[in-house]
C-alpha atoms as a PDB file:
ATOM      1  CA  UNK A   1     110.408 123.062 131.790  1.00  0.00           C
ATOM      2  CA  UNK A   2     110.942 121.321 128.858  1.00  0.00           C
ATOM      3  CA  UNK A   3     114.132 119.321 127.257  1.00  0.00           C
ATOM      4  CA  UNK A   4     115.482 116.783 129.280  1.00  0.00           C
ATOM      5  CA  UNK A   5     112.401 116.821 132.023  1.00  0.00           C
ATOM      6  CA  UNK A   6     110.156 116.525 129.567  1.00  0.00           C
ATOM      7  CA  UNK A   7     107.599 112.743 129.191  1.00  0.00           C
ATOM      8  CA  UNK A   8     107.483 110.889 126.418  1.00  0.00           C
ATOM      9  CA  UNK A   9     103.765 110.513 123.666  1.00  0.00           C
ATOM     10  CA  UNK A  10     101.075 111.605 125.558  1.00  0.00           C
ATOM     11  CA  UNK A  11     102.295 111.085 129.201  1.00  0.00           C
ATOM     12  CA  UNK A  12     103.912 114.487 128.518  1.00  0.00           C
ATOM     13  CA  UNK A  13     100.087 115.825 129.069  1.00  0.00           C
ATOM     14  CA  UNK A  14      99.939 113.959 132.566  1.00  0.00           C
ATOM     15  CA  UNK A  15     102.901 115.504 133.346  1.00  0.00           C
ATOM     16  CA  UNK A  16     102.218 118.874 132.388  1.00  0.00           C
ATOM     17  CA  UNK A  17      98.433 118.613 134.737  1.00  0.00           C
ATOM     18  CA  UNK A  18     100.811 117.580 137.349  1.00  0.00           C
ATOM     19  CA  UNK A  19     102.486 120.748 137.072  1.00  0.00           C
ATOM     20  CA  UNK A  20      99.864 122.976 137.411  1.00  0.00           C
ATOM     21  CA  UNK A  21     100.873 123.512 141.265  1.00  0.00           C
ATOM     22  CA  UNK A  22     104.053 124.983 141.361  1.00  0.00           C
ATOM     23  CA  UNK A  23     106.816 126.027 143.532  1.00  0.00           C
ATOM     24  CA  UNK A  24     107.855 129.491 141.904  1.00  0.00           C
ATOM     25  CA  UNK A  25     111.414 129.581 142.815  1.00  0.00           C
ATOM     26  CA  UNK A  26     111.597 132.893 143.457  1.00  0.00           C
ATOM     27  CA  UNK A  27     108.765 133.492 146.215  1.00  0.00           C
ATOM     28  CA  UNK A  28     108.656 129.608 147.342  1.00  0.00           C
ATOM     29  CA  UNK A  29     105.184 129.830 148.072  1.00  0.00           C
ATOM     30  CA  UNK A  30     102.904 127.203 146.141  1.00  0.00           C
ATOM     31  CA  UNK A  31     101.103 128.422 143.413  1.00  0.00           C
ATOM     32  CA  UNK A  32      98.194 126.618 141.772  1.00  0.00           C
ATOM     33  CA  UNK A  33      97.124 127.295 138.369  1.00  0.00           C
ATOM     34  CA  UNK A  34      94.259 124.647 137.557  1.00  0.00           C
ATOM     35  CA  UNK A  35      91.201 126.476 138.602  1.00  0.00           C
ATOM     36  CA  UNK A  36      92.703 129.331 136.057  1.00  0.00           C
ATOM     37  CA  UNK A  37      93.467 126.893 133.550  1.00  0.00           C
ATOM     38  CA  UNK A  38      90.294 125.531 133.644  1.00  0.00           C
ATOM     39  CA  UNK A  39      88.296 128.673 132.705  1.00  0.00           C
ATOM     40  CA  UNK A  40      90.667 129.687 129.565  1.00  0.00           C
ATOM     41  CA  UNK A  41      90.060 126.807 127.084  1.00  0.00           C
ATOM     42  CA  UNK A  42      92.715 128.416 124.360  1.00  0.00           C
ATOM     43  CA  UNK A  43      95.390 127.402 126.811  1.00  0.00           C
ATOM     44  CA  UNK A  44      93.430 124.798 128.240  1.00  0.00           C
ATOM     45  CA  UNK A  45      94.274 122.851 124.364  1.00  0.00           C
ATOM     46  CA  UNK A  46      97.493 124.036 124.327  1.00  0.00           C
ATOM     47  CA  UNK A  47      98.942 122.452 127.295  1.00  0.00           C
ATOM     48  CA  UNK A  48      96.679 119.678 127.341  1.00  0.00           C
ATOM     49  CA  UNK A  49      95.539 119.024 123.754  1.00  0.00           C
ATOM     50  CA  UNK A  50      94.083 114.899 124.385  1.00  0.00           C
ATOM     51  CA  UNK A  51      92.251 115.731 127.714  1.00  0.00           C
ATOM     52  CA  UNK A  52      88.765 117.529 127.107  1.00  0.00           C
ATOM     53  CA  UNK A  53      88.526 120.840 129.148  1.00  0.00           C
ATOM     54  CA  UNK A  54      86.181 120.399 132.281  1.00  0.00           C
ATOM     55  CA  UNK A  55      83.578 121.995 133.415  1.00  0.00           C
ATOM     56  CA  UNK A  56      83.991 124.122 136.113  1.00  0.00           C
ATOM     57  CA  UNK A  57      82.481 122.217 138.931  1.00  0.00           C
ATOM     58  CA  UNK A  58      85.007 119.250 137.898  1.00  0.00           C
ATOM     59  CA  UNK A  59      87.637 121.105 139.474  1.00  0.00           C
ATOM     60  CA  UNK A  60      87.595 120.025 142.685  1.00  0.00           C
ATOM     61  CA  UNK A  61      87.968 116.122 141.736  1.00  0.00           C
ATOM     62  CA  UNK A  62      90.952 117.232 139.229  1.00  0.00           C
ATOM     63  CA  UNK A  63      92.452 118.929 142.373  1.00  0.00           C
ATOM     64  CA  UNK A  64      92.321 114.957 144.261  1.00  0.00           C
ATOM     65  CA  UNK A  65      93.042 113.341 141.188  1.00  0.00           C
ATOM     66  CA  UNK A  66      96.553 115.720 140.956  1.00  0.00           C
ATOM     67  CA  UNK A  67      97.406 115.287 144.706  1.00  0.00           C
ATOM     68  CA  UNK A  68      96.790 111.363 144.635  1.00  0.00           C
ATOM     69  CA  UNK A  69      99.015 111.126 141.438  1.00  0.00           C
ATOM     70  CA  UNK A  70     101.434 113.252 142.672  1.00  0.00           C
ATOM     71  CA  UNK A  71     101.733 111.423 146.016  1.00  0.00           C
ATOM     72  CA  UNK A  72     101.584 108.292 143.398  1.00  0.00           C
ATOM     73  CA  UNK A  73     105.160 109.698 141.736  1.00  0.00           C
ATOM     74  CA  UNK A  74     107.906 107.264 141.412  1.00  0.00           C
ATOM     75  CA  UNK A  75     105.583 104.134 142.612  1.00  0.00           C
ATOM     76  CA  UNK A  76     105.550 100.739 139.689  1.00  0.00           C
ATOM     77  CA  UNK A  77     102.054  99.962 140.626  1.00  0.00           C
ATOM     78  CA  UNK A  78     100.728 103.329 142.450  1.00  0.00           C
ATOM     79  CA  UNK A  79      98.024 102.010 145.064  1.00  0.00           C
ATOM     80  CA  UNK A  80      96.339 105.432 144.904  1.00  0.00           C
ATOM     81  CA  UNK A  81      95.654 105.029 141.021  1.00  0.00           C
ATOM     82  CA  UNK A  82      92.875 101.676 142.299  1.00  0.00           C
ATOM     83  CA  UNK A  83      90.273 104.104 143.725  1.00  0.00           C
ATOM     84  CA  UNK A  84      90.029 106.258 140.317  1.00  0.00           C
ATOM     85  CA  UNK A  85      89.938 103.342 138.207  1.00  0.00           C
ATOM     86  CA  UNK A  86      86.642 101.919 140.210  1.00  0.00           C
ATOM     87  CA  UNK A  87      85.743 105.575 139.777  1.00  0.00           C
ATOM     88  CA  UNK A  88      86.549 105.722 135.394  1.00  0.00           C
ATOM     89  CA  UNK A  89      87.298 102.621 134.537  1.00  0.00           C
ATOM     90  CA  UNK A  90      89.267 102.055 131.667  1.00  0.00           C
ATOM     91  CA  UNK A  91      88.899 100.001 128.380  1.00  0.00           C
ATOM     92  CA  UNK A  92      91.532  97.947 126.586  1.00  0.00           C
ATOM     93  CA  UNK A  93      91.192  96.915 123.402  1.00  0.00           C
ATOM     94  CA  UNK A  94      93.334  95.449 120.585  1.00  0.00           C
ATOM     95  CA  UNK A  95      95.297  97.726 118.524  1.00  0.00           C
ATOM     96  CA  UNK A  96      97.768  97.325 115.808  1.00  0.00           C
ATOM     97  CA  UNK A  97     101.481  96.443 115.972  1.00  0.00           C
ATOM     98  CA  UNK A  98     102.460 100.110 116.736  1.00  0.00           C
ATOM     99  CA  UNK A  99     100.506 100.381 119.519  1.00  0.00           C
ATOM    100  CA  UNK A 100      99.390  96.585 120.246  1.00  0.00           C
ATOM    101  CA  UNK A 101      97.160  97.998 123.339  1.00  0.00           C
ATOM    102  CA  UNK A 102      95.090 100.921 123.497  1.00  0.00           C
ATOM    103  CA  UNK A 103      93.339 102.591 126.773  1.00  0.00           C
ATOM    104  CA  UNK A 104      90.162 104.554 126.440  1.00  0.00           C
ATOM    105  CA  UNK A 105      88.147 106.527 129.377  1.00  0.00           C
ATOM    106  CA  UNK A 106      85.070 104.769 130.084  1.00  0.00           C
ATOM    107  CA  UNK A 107      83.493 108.045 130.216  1.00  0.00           C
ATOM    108  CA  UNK A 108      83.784 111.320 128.838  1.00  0.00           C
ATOM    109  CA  UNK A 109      85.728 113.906 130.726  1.00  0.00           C
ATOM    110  CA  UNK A 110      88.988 115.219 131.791  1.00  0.00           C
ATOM    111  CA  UNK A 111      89.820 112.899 134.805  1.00  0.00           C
ATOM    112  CA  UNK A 112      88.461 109.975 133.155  1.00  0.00           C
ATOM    113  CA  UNK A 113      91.208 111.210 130.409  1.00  0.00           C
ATOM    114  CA  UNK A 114      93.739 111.399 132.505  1.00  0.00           C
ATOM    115  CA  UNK A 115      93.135 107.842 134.261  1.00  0.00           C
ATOM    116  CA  UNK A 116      93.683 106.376 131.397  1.00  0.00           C
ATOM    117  CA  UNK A 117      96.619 108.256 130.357  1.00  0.00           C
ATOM    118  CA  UNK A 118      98.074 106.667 133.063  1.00  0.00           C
ATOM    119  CA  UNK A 119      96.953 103.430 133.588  1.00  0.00           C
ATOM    120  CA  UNK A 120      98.643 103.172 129.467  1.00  0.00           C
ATOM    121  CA  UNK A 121     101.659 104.601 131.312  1.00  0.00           C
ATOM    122  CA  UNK A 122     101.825 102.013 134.529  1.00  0.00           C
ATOM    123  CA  UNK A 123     101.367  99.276 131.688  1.00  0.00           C
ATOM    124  CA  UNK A 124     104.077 100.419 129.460  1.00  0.00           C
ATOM    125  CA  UNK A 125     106.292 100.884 132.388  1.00  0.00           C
ATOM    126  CA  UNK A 126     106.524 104.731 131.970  1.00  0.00           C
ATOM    127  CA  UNK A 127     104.916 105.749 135.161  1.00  0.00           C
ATOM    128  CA  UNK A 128     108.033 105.099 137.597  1.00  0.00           C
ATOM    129  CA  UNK A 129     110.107 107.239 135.477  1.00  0.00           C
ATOM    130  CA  UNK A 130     107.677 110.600 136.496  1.00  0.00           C
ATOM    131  CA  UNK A 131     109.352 111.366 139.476  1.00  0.00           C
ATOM    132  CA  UNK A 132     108.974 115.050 141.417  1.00  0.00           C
ATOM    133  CA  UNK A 133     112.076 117.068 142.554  1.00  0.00           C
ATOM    134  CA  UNK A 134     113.195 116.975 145.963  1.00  0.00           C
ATOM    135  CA  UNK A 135     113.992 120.867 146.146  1.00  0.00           C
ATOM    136  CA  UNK A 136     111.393 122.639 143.481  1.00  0.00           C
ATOM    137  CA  UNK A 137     108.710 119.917 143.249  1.00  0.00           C
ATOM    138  CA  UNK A 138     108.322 120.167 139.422  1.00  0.00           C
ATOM    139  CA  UNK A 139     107.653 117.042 138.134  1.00  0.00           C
ATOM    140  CA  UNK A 140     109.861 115.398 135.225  1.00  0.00           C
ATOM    141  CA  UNK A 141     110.527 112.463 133.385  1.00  0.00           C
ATOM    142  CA  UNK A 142     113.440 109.990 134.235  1.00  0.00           C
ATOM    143  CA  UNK A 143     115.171 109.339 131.290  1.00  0.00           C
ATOM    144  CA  UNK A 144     118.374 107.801 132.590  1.00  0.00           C
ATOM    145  CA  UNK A 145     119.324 104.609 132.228  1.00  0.00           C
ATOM    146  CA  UNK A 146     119.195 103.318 135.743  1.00  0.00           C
ATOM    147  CA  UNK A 147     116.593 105.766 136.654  1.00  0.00           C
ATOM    148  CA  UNK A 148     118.531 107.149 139.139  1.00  0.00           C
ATOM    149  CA  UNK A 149     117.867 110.855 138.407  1.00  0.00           C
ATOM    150  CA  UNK A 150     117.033 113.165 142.093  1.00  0.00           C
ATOM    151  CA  UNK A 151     116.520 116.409 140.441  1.00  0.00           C
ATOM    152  CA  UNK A 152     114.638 118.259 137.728  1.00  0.00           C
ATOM    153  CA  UNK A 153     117.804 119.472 136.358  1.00  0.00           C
ATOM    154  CA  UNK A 154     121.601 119.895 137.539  1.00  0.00           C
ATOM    155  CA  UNK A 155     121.272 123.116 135.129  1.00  0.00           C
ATOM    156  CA  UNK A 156     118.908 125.996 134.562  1.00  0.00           C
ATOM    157  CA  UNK A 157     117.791 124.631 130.854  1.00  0.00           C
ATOM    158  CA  UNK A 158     115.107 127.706 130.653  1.00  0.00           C
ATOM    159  CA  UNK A 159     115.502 131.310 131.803  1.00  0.00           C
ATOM    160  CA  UNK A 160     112.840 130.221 134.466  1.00  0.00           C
ATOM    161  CA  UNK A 161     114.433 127.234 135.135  1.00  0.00           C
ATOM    162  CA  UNK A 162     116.531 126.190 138.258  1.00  0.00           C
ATOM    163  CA  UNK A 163     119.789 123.600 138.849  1.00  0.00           C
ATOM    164  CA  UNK A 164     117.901 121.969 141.791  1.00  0.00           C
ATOM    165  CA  UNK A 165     120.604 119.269 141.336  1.00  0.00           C
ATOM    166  CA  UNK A 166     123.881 121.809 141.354  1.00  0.00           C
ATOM    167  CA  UNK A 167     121.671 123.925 144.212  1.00  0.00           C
ATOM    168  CA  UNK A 168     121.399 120.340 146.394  1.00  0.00           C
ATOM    169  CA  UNK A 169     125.506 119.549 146.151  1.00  0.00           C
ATOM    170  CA  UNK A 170     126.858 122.982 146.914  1.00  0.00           C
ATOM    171  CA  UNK A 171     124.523 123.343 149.740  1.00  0.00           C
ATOM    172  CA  UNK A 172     125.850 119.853 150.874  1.00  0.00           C
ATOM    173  CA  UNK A 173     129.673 120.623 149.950  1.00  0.00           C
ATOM    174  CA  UNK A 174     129.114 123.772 152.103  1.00  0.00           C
ATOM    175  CA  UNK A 175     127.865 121.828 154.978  1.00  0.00           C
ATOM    176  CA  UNK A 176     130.777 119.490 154.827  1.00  0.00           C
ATOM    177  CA  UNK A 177     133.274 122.569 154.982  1.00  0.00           C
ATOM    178  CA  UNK A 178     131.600 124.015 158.165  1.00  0.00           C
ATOM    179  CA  UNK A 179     131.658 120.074 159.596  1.00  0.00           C
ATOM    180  CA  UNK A 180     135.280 120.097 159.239  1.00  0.00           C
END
């Protein structure tokens, strides 16, 4: 999903690897397309154009690194995020006045990437605003202003896309009426 849902800079790519499982809302049965995404570098750089394509025996640690940041969603100082950066550590050096900090991988490849995708998004205050949808588990971007958003969307912005939101407050309206 894109639009409204979707990160700002380059924390658009962490949310887009956070996406690769999925909760098609038609069959509601998890779907994960890493290990696929993984072996077709063409799409590989098209979804994920700053993170270098791993090798395949890297999969299994991007597999963690997804399910610790995903269970990290929402957090101002995820605790799961301290065991990756003993694991890729990541540099901070001096930049200019557009971007007065910048965070580099210690090391080459795509989960060092990613670490310090986010650790640049914990320190600009960005990371609290990923949040993942109660109802579909797609994970978008919080851009209101009190960063009170629940859903991924109160409308279905994409042909494939669902109004979690509008879904959630009929079903509760409904279960008011039968209350009463």
């Amino acid at each position: 999903m894109s639009g409204t849902s979707s990160a700002p800079g380059t924390l658009e790519q962490v949310r887009a690897f956070l996406n690769t499982w999925r909760l098609p809302h038609e069959t509601r049965t998890p779907v994960d397309d890493l290990p696929a995404l993984v072996t077709r570098a063409a799409d590989w750089h098209s979804v994920l154009p700053d993170i270098p394509r791993p090798r395949p025996h890297d999969v299994d640690e991007l597999l963690a690194l997804r399910t610790d940041l995903r269970a990290a969603l929402g957090h101002c100082a995820p605790t799961e995020l301290r065991a990756w950066l003993e694991r890729h550590p990541v540099h901070v050096t001096v930049g200019d006045e557009a971007r007065p900090l910048r965070y580099r991988p210690g090391d080459r490849g795509a989960a060092a990437a990613i670490v310090a995708l986010v650790a640049a998004a914990v320190a600009g205050q960005q990371w609290a605003r990923l949040k993942s949808c109660p109802d579909c588990r797609n994970v978008f971007y919080d851009h209101s202003r009190n960063r009170s958003r629940t859903w991924c969307s109160m409308y279905a912005e994409t042909p494939d896309g669902r109004a979690c939101g509008s879904i959630s407050k009929v079903r509760a309206y409904r279960k008011r009426q039968r209350g009463n």
